[in-house]
N, C-alpha and C. Protein backbone atom coordinates (compact mmCIF):
# COMPACT_ATOMS: atom_id res chain seq x y z
N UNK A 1 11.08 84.65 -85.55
CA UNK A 1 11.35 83.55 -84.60
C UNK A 1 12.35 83.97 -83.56
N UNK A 2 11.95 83.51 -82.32
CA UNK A 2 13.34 83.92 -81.21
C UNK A 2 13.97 82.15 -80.58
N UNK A 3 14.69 81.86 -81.60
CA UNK A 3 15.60 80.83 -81.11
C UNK A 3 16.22 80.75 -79.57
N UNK A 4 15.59 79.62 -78.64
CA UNK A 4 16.59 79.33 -77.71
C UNK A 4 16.10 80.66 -76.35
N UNK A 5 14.98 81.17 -77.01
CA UNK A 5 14.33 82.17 -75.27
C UNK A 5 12.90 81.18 -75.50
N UNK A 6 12.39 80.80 -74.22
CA UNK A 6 11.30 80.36 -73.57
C UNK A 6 10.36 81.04 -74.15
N UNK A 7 9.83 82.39 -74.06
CA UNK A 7 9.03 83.21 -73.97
C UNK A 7 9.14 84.46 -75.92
N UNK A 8 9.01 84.23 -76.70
CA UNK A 8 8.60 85.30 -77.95
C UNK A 8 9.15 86.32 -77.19
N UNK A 9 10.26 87.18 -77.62
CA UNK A 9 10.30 88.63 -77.34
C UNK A 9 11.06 89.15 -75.56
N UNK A 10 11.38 87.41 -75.15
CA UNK A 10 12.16 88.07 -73.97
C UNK A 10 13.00 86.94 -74.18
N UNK A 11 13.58 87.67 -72.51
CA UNK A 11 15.22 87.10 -72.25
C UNK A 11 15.46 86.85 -70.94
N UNK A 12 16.20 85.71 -70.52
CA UNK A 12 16.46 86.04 -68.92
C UNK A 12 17.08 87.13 -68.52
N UNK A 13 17.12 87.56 -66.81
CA UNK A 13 17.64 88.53 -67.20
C UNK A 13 19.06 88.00 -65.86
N UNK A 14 20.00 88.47 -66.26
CA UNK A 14 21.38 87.97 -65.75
C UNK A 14 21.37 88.77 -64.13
N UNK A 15 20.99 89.56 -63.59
CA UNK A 15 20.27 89.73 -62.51
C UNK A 15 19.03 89.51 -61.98
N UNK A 16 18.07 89.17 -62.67
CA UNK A 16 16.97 88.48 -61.50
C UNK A 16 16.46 87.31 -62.13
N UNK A 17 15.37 86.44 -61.24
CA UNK A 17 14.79 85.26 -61.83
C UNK A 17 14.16 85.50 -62.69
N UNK A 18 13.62 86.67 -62.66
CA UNK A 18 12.52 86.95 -63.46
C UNK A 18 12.74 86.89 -65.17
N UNK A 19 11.94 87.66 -66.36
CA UNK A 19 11.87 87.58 -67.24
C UNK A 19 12.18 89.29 -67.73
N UNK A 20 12.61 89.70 -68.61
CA UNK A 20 13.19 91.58 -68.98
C UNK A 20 12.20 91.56 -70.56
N UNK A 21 11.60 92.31 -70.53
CA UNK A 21 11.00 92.36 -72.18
C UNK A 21 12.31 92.98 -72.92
N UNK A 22 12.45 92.57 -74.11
CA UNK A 22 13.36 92.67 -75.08
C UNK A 22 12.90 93.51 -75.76
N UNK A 23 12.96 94.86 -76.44
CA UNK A 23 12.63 95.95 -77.24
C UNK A 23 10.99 96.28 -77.06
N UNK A 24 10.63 96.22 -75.44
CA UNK A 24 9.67 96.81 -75.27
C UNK A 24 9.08 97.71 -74.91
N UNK A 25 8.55 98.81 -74.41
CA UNK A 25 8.61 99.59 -73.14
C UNK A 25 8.57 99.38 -71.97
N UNK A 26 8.96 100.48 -71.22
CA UNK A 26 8.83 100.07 -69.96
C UNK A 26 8.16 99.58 -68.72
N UNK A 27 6.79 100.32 -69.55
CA UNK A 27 5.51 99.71 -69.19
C UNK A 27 4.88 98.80 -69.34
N UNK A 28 5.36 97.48 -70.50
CA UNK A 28 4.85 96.59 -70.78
C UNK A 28 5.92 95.53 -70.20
N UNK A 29 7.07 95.77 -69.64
CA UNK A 29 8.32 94.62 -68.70
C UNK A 29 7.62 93.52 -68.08
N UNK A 30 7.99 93.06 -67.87
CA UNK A 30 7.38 91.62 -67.56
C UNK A 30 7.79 91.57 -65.68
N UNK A 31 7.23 91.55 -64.54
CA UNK A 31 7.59 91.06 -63.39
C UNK A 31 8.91 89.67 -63.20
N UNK A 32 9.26 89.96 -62.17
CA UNK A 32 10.09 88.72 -62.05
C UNK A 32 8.80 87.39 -62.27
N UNK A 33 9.83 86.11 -62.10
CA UNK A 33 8.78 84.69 -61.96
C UNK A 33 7.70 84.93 -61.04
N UNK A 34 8.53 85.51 -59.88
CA UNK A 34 8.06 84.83 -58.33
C UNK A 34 7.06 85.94 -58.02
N UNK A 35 6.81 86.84 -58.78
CA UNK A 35 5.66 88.04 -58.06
C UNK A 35 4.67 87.41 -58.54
N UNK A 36 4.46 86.61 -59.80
CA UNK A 36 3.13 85.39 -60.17
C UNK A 36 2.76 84.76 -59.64
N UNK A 37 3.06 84.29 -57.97
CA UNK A 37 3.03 83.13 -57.46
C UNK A 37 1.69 83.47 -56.96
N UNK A 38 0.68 82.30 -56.83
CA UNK A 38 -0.81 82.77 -56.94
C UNK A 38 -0.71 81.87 -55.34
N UNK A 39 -1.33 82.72 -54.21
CA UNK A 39 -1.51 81.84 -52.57
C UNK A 39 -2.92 80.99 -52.65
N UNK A 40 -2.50 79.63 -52.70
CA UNK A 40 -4.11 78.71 -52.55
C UNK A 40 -4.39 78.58 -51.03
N UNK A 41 -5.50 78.59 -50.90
CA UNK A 41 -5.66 78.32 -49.39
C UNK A 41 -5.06 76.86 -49.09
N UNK A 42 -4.90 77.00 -47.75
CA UNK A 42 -3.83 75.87 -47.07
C UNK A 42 -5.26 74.69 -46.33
N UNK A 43 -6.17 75.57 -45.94
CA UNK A 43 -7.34 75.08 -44.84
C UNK A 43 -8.66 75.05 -45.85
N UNK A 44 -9.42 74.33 -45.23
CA UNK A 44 -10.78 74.48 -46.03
C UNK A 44 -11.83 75.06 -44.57
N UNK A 45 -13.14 75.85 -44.65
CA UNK A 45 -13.52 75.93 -43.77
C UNK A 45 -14.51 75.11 -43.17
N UNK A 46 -14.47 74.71 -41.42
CA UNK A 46 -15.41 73.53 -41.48
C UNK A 46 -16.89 73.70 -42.18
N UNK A 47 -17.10 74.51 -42.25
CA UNK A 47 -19.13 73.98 -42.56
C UNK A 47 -18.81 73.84 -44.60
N UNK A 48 -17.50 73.45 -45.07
CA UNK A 48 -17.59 73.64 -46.62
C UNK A 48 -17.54 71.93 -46.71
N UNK A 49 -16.80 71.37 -45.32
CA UNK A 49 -16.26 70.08 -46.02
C UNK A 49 -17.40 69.13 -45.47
N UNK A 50 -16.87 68.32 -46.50
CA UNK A 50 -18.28 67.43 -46.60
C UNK A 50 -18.65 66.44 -45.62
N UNK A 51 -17.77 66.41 -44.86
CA UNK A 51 -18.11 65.29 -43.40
C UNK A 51 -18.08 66.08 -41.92
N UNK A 52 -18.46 67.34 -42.27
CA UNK A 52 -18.75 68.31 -40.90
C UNK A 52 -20.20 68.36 -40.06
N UNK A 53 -21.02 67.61 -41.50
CA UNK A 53 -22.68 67.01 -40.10
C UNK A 53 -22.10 66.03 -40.06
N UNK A 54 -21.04 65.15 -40.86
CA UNK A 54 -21.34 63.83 -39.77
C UNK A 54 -20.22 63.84 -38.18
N UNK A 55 -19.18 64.73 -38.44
CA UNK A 55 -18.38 64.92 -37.22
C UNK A 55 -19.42 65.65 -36.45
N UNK A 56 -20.55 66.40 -36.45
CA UNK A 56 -21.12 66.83 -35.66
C UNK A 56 -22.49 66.45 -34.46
N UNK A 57 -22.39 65.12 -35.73
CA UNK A 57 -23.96 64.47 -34.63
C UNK A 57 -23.01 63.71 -34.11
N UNK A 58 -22.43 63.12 -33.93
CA UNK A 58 -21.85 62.17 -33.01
C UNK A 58 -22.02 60.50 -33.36
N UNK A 59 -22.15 59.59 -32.21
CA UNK A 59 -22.38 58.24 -32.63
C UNK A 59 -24.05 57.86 -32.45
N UNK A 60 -23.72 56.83 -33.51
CA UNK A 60 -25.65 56.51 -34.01
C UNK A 60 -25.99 55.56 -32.47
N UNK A 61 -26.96 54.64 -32.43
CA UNK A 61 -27.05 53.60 -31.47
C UNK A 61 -26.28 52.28 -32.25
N UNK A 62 -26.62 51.90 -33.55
CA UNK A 62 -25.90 50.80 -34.18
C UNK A 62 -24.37 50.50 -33.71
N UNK A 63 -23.85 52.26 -33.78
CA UNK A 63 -22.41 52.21 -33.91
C UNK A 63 -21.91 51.91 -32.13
N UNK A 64 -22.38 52.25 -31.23
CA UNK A 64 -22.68 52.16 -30.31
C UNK A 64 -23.13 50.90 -30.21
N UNK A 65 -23.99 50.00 -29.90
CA UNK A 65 -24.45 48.76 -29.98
C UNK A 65 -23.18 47.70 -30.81
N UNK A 66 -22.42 48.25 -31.48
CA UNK A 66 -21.32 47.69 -32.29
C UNK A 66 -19.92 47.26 -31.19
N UNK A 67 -19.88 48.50 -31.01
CA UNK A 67 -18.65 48.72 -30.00
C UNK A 67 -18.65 48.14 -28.68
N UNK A 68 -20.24 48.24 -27.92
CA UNK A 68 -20.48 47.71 -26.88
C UNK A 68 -20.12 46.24 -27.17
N UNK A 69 -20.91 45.40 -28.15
CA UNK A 69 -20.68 43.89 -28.52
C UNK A 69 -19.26 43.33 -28.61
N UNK A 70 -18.45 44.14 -29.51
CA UNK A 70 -17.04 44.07 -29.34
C UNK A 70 -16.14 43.64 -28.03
N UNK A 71 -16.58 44.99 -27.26
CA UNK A 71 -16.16 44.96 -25.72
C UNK A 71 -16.66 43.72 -25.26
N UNK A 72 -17.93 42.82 -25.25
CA UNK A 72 -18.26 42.48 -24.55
C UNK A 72 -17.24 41.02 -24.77
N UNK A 73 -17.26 40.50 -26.61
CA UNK A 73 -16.66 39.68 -26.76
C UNK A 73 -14.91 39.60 -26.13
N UNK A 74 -14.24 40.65 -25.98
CA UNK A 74 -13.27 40.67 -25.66
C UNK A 74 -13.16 40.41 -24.41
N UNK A 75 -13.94 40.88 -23.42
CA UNK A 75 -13.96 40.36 -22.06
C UNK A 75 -14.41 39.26 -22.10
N UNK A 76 -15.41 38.38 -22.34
CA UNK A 76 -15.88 36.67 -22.27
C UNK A 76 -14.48 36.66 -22.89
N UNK A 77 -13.21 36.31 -23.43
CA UNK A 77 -12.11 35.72 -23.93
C UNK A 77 -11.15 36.23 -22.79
N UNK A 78 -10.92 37.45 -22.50
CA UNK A 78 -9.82 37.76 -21.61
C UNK A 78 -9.86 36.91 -20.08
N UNK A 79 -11.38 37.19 -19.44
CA UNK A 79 -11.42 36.89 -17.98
C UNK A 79 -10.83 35.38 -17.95
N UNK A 80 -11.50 34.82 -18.51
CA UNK A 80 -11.74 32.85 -18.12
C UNK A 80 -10.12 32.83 -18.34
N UNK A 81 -9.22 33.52 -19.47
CA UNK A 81 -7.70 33.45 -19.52
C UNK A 81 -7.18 33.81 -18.27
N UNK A 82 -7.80 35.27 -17.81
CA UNK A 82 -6.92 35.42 -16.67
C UNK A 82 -7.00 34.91 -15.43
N UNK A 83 -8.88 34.04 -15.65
CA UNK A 83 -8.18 33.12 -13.95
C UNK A 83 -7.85 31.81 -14.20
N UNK A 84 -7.52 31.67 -15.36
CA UNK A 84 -7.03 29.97 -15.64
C UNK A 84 -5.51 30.13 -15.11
N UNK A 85 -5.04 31.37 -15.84
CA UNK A 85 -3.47 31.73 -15.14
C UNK A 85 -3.28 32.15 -13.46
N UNK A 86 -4.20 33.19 -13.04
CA UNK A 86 -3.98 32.86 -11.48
C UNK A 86 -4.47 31.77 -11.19
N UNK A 87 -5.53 30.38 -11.24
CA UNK A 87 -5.11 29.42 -10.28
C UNK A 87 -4.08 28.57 -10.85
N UNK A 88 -3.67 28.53 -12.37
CA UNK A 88 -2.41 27.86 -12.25
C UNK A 88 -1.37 28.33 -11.72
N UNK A 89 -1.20 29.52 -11.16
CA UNK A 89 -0.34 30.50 -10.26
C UNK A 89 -0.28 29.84 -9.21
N UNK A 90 -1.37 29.81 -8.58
CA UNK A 90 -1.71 29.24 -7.12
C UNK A 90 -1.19 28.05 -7.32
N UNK A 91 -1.57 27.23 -8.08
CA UNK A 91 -1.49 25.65 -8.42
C UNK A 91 0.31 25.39 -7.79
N UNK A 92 0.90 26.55 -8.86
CA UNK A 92 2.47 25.85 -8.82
C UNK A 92 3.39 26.33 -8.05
N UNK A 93 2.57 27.32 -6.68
CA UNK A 93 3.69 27.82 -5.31
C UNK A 93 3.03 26.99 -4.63
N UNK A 94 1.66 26.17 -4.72
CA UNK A 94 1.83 25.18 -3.47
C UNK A 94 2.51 23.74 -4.14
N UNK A 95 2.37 23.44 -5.38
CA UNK A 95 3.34 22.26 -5.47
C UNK A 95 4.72 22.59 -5.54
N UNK A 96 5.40 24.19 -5.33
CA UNK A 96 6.54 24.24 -5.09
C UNK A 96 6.87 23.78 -3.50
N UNK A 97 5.73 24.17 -2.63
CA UNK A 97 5.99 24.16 -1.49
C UNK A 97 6.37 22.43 -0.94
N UNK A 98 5.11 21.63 -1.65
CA UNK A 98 4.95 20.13 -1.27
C UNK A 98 6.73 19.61 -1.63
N UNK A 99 7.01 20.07 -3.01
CA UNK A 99 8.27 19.79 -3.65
C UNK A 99 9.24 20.28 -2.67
N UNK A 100 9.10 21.13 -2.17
CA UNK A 100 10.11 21.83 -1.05
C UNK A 100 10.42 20.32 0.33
N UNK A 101 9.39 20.29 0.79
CA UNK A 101 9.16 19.81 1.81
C UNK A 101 9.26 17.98 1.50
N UNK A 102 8.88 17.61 0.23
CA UNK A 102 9.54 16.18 0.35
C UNK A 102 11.17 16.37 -0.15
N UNK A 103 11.90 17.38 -0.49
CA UNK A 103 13.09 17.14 -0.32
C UNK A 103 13.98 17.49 0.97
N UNK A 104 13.01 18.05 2.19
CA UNK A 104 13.21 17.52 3.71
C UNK A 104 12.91 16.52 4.31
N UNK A 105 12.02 15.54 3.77
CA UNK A 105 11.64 14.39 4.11
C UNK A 105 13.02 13.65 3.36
N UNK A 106 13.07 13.69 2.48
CA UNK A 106 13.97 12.57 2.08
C UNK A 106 15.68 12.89 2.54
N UNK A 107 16.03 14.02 2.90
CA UNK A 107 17.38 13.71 3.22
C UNK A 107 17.25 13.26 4.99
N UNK A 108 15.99 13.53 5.51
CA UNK A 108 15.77 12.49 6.87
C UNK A 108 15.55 11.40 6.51
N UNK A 109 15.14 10.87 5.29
CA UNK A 109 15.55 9.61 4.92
C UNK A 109 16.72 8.46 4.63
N UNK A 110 17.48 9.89 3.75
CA UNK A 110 18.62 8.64 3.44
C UNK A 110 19.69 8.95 4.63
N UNK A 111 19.73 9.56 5.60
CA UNK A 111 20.16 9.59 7.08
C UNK A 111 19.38 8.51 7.69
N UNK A 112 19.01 7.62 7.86
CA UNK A 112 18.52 6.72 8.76
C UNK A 112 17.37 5.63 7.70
N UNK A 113 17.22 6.17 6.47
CA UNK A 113 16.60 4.51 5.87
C UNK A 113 14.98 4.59 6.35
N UNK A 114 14.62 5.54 6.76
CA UNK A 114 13.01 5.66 7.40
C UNK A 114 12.39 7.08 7.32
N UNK A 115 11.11 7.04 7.01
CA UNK A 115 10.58 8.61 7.75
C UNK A 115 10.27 8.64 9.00
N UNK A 116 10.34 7.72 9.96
CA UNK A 116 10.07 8.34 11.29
C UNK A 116 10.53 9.55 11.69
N UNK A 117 11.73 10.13 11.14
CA UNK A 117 12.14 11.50 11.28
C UNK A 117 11.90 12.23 10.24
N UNK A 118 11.22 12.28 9.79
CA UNK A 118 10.08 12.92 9.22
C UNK A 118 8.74 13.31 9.34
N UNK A 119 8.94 13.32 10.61
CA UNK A 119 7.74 14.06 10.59
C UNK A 119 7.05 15.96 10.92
N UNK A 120 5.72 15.93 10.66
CA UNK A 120 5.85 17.36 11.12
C UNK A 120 6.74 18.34 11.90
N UNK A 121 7.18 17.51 13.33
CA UNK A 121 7.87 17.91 14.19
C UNK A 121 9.43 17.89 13.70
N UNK A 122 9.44 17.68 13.12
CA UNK A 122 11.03 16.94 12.35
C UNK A 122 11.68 18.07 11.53
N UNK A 123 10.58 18.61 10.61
CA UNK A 123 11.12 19.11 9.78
C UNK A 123 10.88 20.54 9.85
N UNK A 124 12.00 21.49 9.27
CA UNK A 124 11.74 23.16 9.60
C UNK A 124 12.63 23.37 7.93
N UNK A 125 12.02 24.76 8.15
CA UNK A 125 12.15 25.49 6.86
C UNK A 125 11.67 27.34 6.78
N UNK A 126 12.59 27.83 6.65
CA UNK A 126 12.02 29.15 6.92
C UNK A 126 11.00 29.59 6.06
N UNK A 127 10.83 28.56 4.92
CA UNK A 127 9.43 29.14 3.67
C UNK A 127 8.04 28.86 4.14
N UNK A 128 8.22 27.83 5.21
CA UNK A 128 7.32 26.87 5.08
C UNK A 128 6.91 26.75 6.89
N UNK A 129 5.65 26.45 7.41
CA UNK A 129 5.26 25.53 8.31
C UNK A 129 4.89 24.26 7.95
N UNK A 130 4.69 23.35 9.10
CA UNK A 130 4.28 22.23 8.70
C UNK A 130 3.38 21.90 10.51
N UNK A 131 3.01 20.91 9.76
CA UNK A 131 1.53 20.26 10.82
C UNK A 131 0.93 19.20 10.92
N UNK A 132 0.38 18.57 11.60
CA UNK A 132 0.14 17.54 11.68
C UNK A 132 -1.49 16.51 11.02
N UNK A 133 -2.20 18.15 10.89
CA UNK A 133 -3.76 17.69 10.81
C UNK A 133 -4.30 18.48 9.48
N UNK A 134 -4.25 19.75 9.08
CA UNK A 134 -4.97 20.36 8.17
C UNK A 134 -4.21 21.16 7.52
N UNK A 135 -3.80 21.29 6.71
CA UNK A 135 -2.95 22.47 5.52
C UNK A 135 -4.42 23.79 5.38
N UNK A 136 -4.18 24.35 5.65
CA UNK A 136 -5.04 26.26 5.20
C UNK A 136 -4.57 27.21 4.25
N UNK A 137 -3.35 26.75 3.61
CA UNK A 137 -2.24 27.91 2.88
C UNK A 137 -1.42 27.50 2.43
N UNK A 138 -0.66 27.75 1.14
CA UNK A 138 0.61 27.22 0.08
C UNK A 138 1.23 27.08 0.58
N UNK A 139 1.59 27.80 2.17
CA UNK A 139 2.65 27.55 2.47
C UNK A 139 3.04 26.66 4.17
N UNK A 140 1.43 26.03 4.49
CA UNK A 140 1.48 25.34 5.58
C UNK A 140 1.04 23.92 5.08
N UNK A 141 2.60 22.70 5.26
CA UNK A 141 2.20 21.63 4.97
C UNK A 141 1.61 20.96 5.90
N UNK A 142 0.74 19.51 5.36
CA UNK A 142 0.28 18.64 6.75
C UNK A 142 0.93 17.44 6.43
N UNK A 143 1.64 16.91 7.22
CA UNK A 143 2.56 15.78 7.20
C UNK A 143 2.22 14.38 7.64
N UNK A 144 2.47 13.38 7.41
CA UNK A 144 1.91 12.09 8.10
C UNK A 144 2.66 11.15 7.10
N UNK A 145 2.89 10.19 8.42
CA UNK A 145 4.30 9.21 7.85
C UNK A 145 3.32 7.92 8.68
N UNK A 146 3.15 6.99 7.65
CA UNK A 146 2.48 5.78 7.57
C UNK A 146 3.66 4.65 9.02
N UNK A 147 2.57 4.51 10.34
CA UNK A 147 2.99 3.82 11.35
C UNK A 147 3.73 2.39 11.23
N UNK A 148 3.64 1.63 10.48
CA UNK A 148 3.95 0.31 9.51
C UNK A 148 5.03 0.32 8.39
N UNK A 149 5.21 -0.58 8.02
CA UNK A 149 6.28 -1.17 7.32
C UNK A 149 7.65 -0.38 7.30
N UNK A 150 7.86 -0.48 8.54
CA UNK A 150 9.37 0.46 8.82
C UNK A 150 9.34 2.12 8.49
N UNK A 151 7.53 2.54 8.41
CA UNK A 151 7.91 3.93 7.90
C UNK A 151 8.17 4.50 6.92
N UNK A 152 8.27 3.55 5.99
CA UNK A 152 8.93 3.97 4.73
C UNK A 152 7.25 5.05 3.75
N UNK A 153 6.50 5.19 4.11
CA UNK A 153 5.54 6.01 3.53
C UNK A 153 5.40 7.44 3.77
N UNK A 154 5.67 8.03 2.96
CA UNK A 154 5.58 9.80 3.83
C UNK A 154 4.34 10.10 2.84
N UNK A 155 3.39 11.25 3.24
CA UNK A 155 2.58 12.25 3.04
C UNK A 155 1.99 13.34 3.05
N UNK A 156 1.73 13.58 2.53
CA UNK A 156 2.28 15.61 2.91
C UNK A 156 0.98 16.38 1.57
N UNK A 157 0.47 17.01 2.32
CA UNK A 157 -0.74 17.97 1.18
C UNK A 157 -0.60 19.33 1.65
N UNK A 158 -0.73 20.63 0.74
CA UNK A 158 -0.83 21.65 0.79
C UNK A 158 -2.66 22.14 0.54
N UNK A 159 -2.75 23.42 0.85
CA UNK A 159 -4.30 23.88 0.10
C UNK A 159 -3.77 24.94 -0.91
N UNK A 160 -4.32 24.93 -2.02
CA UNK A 160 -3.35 25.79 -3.36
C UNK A 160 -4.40 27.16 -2.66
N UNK A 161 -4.02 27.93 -3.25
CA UNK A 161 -4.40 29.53 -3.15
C UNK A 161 -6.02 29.17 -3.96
N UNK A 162 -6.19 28.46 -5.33
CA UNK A 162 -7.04 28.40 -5.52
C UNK A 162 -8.45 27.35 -4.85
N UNK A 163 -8.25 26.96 -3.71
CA UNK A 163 -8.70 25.61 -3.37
C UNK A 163 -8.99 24.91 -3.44
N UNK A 164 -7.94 24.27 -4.08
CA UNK A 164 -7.52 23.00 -4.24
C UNK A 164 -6.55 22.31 -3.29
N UNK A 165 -7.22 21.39 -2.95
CA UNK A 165 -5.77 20.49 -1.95
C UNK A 165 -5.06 19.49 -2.81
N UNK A 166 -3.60 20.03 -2.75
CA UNK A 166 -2.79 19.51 -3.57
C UNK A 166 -2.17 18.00 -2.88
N UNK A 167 -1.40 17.31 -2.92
CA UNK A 167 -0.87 15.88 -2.35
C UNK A 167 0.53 15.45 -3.37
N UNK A 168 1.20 14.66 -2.24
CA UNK A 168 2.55 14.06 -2.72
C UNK A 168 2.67 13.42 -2.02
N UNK A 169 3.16 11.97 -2.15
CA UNK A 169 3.72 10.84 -1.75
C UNK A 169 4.59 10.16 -2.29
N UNK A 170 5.25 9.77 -0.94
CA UNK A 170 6.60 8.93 -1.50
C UNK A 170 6.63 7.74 -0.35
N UNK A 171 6.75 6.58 -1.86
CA UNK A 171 7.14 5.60 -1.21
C UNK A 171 8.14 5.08 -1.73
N UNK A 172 9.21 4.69 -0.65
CA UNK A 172 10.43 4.45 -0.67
C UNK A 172 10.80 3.28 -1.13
N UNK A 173 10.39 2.06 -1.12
CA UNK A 173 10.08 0.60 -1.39
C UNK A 173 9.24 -0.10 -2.09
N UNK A 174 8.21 1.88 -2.79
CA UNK A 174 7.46 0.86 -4.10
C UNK A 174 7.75 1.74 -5.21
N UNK A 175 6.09 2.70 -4.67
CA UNK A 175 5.71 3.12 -6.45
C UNK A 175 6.62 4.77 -6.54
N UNK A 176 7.53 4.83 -5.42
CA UNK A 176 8.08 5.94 -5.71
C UNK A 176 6.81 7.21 -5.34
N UNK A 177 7.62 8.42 -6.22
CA UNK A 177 6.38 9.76 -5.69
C UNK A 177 5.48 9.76 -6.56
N UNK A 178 4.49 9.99 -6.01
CA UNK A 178 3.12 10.38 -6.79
C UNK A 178 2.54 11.25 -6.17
N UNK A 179 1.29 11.88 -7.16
CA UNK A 179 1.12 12.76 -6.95
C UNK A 179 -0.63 13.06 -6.98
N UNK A 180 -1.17 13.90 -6.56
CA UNK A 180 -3.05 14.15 -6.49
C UNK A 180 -3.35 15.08 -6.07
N UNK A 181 -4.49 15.44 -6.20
CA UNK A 181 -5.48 16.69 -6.69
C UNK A 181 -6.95 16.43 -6.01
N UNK A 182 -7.35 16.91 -4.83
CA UNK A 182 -8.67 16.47 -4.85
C UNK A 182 -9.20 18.21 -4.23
N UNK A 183 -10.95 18.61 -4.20
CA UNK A 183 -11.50 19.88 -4.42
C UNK A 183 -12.19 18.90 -3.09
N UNK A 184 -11.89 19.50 -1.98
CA UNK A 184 -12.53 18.93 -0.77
C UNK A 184 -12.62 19.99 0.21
N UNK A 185 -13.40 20.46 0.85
CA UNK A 185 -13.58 21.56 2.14
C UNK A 185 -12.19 21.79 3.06
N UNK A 186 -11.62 20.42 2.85
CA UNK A 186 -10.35 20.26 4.36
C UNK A 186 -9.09 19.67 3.48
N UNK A 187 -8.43 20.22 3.69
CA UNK A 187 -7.21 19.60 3.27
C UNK A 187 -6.59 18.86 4.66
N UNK A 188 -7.22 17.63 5.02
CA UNK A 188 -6.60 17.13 6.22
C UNK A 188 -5.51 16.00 5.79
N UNK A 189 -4.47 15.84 6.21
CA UNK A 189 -3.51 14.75 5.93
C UNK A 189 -3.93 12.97 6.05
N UNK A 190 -5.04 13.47 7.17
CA UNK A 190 -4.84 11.70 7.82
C UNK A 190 -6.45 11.63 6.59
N UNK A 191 -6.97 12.06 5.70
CA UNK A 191 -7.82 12.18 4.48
C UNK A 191 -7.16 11.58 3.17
N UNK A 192 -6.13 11.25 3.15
CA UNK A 192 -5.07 10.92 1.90
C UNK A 192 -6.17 10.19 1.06
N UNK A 193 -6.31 10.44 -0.44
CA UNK A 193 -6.89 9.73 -1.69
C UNK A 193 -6.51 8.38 -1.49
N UNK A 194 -7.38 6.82 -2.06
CA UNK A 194 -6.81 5.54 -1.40
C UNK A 194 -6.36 5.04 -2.92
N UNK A 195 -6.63 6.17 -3.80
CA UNK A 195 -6.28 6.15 -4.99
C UNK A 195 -6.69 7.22 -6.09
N UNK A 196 -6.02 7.22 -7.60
CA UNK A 196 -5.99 7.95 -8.56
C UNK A 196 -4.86 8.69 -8.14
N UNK A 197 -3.61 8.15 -7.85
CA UNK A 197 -2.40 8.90 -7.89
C UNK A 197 -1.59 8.55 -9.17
N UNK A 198 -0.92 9.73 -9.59
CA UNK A 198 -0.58 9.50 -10.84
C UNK A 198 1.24 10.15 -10.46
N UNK A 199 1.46 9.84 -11.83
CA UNK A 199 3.33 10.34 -11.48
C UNK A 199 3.98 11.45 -11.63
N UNK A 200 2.45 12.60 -12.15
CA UNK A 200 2.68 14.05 -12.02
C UNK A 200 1.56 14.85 -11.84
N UNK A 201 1.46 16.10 -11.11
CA UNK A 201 0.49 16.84 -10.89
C UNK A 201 -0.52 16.72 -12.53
N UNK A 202 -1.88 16.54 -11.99
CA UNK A 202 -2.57 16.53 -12.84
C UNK A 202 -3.08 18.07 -13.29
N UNK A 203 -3.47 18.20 -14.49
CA UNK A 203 -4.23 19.94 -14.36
C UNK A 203 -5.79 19.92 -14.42
């Protein structure tokens, strides 16, 4: 029996990793550990592994016909999103503009109690034109201040980027501002809705 050595008949050896035969010859010594070390290949070669015809034909029509359908569903979902967001884009620089422009109407208001100075001619703004007959652009209003009851009616429409003619009114002595939406060829002022005004932009 050899108590306490790994190996029958050897010994470590106090200079190398390896293993020293113990009362053997010299010819029968044992190599260090590390000259045993057996090299496995690292790579396999392509034509051994087993998915090298299918990396080689390429795509079927199914898989193809798959991918196309995919694509297609993703675009029907993306587009209709992305022009719901540009004309609500459009939508809210021309009701910034209308919003712009009745808070020039109204400080010619509470200066004198009327819009008669309010009108197209009245009012300036470096964002903005204004006019008397047709809005064409977010940023050209058409103005018109009701001839009767002291004036107190202002009106004012933009054409949104998406075309839509947007509207705001204020009346001073009733229903306050309101607001409308109509899809008409002309955004003309003296055209004002004779109703369906509501108390915020509709969508």
């Amino acid at each position: 029996p050899c108590p306490r050595v790994p190996v029958c008949g050897f010994q470590p050896s106090a200079s190398t990793v390896g293993w020293r035969a113990r009362g053997l010859p010299p010819t029968l010594r044992i190599a260090p550990a590390e000259r045993f070390s057996i090299a496995m290949p690292t790579t396999v070669p392509d034509d051994d592994r087993p998915d090298a015809d299918v990396r080689d034909r390429g795509f079927s029509l199914v898989e193809l016909a798959l991918v196309i359908t995919i694509i297609g569903v993703l675009v029907a979902i993306a587009v209709p999103n992305f022009i719901g967001s540009r004309v609500a884009a459009n939508d809210r620089a021309a009701q910034a503009s209308l919003q712009l422009a009745l808070s020039l109407a109204k400080a010619a208001y509470t200066a004198d109690e009327t819009y008669a100075k309010a009108q197209a001619t009245d009012l300036s703004d470096p964002a903005l034109t204004f006019t008397s007959t047709t809005s064409t652009g977010p940023t050209q209003v058409a103005v018109a201040v009701n001839t009767g009851d002291d004036a107190r009616i202002w009106t004012a429409t933009v054409r949104s980027g998406s075309g839509t003619c947007l509207w705001i009114r204020d009346n001073a002595t009733g229903e306050g501002t309101e607001y409308h939406r109509t899809r008409t060829a002309s955004c003309d002022v003296a055209s004002a809705p004779s109703s369906g005004w509501t108390a915020r932009f509709s969508g």
